[in-house]
Protein backbone atom coordinates (compact mmCIF):
# COMPACT_ATOMS: atom_id res chain seq x y z
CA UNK A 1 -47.70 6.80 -31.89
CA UNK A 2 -46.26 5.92 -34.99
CA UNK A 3 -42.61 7.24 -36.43
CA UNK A 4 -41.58 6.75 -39.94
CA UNK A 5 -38.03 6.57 -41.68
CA UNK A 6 -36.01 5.75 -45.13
CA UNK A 7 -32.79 5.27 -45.53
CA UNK A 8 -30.33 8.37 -46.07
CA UNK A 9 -27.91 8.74 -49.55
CA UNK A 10 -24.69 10.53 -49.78
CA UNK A 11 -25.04 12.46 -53.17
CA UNK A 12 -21.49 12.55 -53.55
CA UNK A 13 -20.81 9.19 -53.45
CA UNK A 14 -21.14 6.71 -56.78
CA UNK A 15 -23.77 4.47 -56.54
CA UNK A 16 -23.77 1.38 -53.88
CA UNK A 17 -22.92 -1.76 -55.01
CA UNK A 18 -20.78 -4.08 -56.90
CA UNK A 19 -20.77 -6.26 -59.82
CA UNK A 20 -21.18 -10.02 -59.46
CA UNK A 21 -19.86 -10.71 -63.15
CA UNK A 22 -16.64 -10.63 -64.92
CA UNK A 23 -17.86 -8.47 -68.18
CA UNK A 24 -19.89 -5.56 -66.02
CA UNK A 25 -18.68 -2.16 -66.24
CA UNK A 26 -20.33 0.89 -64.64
CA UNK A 27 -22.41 3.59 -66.08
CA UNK A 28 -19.60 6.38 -65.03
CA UNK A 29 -18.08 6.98 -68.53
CA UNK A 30 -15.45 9.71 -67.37
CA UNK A 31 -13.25 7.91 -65.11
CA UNK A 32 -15.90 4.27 -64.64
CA UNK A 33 -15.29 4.37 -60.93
CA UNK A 34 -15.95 0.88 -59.45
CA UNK A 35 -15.65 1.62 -55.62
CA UNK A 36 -12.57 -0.27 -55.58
CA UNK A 37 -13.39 -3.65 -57.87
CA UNK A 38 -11.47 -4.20 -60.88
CA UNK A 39 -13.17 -4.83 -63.77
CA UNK A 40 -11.85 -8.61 -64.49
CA UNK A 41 -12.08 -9.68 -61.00
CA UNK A 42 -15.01 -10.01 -58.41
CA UNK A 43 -12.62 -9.88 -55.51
CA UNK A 44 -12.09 -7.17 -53.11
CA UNK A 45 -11.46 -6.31 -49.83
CA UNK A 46 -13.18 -5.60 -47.33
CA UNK A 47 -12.55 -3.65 -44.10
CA UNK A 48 -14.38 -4.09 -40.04
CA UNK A 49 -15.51 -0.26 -38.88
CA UNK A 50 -16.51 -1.02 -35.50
CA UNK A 51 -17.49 -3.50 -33.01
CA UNK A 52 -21.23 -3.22 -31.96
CA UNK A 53 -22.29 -3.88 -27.87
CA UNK A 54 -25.58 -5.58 -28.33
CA UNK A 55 -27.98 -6.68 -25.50
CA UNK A 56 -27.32 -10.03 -25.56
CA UNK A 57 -24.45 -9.83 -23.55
CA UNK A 58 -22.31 -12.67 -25.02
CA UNK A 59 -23.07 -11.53 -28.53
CA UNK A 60 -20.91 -9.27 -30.42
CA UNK A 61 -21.35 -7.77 -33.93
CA UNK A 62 -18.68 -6.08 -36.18
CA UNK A 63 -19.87 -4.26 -39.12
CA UNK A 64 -17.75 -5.29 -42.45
CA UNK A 65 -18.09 -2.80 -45.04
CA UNK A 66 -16.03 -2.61 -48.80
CA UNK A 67 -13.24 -0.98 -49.09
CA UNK A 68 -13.45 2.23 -51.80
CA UNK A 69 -10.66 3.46 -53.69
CA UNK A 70 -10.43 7.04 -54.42
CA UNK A 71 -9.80 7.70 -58.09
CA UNK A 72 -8.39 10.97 -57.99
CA UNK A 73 -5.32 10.58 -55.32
CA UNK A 74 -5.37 6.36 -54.97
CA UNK A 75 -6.27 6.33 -51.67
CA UNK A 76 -8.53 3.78 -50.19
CA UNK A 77 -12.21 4.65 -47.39
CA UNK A 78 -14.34 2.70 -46.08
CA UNK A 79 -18.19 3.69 -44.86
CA UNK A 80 -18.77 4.32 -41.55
CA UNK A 81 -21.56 3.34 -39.08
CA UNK A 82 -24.69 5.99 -39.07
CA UNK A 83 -27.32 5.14 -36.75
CA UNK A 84 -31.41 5.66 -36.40
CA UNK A 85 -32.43 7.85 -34.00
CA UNK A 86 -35.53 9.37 -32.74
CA UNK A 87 -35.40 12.91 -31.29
CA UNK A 88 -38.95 13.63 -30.87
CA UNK A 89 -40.71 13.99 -27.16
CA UNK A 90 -41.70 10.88 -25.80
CA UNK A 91 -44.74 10.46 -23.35
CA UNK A 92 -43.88 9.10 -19.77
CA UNK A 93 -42.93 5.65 -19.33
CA UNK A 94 -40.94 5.71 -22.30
CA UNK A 95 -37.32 6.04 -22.63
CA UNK A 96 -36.18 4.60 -25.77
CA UNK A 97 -32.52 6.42 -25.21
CA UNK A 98 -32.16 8.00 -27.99
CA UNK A 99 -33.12 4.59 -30.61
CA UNK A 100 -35.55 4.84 -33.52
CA UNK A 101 -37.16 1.67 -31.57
CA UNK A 102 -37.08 0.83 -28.36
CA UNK A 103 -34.95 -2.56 -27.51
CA UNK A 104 -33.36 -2.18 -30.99
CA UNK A 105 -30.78 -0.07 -32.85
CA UNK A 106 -30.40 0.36 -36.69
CA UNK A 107 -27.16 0.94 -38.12
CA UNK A 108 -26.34 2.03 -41.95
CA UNK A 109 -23.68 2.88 -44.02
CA UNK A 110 -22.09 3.08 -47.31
CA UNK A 111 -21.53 -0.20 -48.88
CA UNK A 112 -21.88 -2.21 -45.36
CA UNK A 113 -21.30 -6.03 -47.30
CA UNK A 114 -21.36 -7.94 -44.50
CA UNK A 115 -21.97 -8.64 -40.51
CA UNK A 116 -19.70 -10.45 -38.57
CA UNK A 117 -21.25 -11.96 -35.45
CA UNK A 118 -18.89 -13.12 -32.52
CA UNK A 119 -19.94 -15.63 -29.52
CA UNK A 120 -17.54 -14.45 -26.25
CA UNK A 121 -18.90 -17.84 -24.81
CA UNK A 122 -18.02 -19.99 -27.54
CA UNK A 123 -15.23 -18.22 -29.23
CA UNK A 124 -16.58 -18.85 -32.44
CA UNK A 125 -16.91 -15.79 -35.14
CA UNK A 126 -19.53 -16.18 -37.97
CA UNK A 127 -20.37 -13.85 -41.31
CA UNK A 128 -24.25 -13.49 -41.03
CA UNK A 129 -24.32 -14.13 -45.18
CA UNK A 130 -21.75 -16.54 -46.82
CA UNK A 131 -20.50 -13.77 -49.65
CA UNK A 132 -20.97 -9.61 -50.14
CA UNK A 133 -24.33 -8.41 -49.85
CA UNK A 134 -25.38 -5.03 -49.90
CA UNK A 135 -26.61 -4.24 -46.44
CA UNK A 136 -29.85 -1.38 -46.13
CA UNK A 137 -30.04 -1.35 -42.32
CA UNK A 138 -29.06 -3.79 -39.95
CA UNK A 139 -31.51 -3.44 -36.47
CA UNK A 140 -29.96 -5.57 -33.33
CA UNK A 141 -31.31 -5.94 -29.69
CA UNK A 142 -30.08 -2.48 -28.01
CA UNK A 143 -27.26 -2.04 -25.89
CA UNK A 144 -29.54 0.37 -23.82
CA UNK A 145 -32.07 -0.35 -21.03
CA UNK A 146 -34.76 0.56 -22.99
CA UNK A 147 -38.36 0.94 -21.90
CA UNK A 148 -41.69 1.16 -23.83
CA UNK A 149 -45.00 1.90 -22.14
CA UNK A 150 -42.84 1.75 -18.37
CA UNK A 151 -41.85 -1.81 -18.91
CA UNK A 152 -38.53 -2.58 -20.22
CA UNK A 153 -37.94 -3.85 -23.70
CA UNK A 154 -35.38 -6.33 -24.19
CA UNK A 155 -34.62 -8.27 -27.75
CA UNK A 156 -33.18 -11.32 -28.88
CA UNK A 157 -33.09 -11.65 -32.55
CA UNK A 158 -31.65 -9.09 -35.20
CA UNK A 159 -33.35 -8.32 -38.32
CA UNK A 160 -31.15 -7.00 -41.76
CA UNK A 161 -32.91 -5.10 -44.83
CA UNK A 162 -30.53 -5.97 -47.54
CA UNK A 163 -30.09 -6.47 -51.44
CA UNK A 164 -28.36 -9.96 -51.45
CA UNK A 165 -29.00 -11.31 -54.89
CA UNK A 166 -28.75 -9.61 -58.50
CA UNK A 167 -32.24 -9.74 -59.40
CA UNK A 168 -32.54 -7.61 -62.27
CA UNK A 169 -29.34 -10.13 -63.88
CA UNK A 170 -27.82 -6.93 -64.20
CA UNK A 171 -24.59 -8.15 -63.33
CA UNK A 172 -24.65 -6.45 -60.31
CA UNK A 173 -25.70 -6.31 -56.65
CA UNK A 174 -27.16 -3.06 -56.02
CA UNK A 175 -30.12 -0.77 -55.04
CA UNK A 176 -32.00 -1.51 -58.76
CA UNK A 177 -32.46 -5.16 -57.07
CA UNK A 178 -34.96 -6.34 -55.14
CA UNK A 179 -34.60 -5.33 -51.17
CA UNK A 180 -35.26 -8.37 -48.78
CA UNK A 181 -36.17 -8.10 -45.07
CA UNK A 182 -34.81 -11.33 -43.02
CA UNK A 183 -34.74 -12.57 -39.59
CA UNK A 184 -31.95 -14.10 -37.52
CA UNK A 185 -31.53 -15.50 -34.19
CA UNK A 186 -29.11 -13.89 -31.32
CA UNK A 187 -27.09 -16.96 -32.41
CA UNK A 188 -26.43 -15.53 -35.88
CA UNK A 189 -28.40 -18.16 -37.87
CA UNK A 190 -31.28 -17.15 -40.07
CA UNK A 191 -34.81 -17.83 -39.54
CA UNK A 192 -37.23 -16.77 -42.26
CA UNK A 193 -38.15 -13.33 -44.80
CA UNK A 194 -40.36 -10.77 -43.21
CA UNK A 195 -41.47 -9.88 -46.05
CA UNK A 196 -42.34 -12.61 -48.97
CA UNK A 197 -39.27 -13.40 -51.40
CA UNK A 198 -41.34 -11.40 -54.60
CA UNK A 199 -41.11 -7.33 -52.92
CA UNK A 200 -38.75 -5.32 -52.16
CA UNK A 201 -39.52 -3.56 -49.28
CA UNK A 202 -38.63 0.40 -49.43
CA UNK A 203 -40.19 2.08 -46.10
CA UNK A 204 -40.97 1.28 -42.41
CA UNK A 205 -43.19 2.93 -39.62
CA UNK A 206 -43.44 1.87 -35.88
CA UNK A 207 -46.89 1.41 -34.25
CA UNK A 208 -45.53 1.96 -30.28
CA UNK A 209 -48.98 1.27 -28.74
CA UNK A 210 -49.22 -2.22 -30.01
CA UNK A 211 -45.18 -2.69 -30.13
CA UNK A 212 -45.99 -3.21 -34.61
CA UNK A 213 -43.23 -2.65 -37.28
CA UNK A 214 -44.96 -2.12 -40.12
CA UNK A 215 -43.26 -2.59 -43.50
CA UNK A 216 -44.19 -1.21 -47.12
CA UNK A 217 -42.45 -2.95 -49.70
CA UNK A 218 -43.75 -3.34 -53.56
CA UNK A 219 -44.20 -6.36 -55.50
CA UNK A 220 -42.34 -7.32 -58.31
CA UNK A 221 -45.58 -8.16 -60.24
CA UNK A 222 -44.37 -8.35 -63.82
CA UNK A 223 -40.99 -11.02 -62.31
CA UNK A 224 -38.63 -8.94 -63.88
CA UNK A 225 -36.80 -8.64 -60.41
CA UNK A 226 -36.44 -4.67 -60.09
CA UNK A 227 -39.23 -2.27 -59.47
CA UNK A 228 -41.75 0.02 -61.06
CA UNK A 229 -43.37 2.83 -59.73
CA UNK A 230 -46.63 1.42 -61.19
CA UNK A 231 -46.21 -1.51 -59.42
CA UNK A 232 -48.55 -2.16 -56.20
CA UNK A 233 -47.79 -1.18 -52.97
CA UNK A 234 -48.61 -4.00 -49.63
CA UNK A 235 -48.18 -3.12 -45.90
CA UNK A 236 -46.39 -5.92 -43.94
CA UNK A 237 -46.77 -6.43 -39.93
CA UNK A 238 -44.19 -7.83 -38.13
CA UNK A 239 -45.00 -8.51 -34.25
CA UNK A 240 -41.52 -7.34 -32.44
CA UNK A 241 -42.30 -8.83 -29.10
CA UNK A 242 -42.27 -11.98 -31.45
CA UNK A 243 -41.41 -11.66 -35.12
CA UNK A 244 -41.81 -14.91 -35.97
CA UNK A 245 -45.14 -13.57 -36.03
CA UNK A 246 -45.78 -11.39 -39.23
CA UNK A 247 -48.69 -10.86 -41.82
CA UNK A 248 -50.01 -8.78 -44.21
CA UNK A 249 -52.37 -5.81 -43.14
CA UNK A 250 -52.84 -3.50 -46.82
């Protein structure tokens, strides 16, 4: 069984992102909307949304996201949390409770920057990245019993599909950038790329029989660090009993 997803837009919205140097401006000429950054400075604020139960019961996330300021009446929003979800008939043996994958949910939202990742043992609160990034989909171990084939699933690691560096030397971090895939621990620390450091992944699909996240990313063949729709398409496994364990397949 396989299930397939992208991520979602909101067509209203400007573009994700932010600039990461002093002399960018945006492409909006009418009233150059920055999402809350002023031009001459690369600070801004940033907001929690919501504090995520994950199944590792002594490990607490909070999703950070940028705060946006409204042009027209100078109020300020944040993005909120959407979630993955599969609604489609599963056979017996499997309830996944509602999650795109069993053992983990995926959360996304409009400029999510950062993940904050709390230890209720230890006390001590860490930022998965060390400055703004511009976060894709963040998958963490499930708060739900989930079970896949009539055995339950349980994870230990969380996984975040993210734009974290201004490729492109654009000036900004933003979807034109390349889109990396990494690993972490339940302990917050991070492991490894999924996916090598030259793609940008775009796509996913689930393989349920052989517990298989497959990822489709393109390579940045010409260096440049954006993409090309001429530019050639791989298929990445990643083994999420054990995702240490990845290769390519296509």
């Amino acid at each position: 069984m396989f299930f397939t997803w992208k991520g979602c837009s909101k067509n209203k919205l400007e573009e994700k992102g932010f600039p990461v140097s002093n002399n960018q401006t945006t492409d909006n000429s009418e009233d150059e909307k920055v999402e809350g950054i002023s031009k001459d400075s690369l600070k801004f604020e940033t907001r929690p949304s919501s504090v995520l139960l994950t199944g590792v019961s002594n490990v607490r996330l909070t999703t950070v996201y940028k705060v946006n300021l409204n042009k027209r009446d100078g109020t300020t929003f944040i993005g909120s949390n959407n979630y993955l979800f599969n609604d489609t008939e599963l056979g017996q043996g499997n309830n996944w409770n509602g999650n795109l994958i069993p053992g983990l949910e995926g959360v996304y939202g409009y400029n999510l920057v950062n993940i904050s990742h709390f230890d209720l043992q230890s006390k001590i609160k860490k930022e998965l990245f060390d400055k703004p990034v511009l976060i894709k989909t963040l998958y963490y171990p499930s708060f739900s019993k989930d079970t896949l084939n009539s055995k339950i699933v349980k994870r230990n690691y969380i996984m975040i599909s993210v734009y974290n560096d201004d490729t492109n030397k654009d000036g900004f971090i933003n979807q034109k950038d390349l889109r990396r895939f990494y690993l972490f621990n339940s302990n917050g620390e991070r492991q490894n790329q999924l996916v090598p450091q030259n793609y940008s992944v775009f796509k996913s699909e689930y393989d349920s029989d052989n517990d298989l996240m497959f990822v489709f990313a393109r390579l940045d063949k010409n260096a440049n660090g954006q993409i090309e729709d001429n530019e050639p398409i791989n298929i990445f496994w990643v083994d999420l009993k054990d995702p240490t364990k990845t290769g390519q397949q296509y």
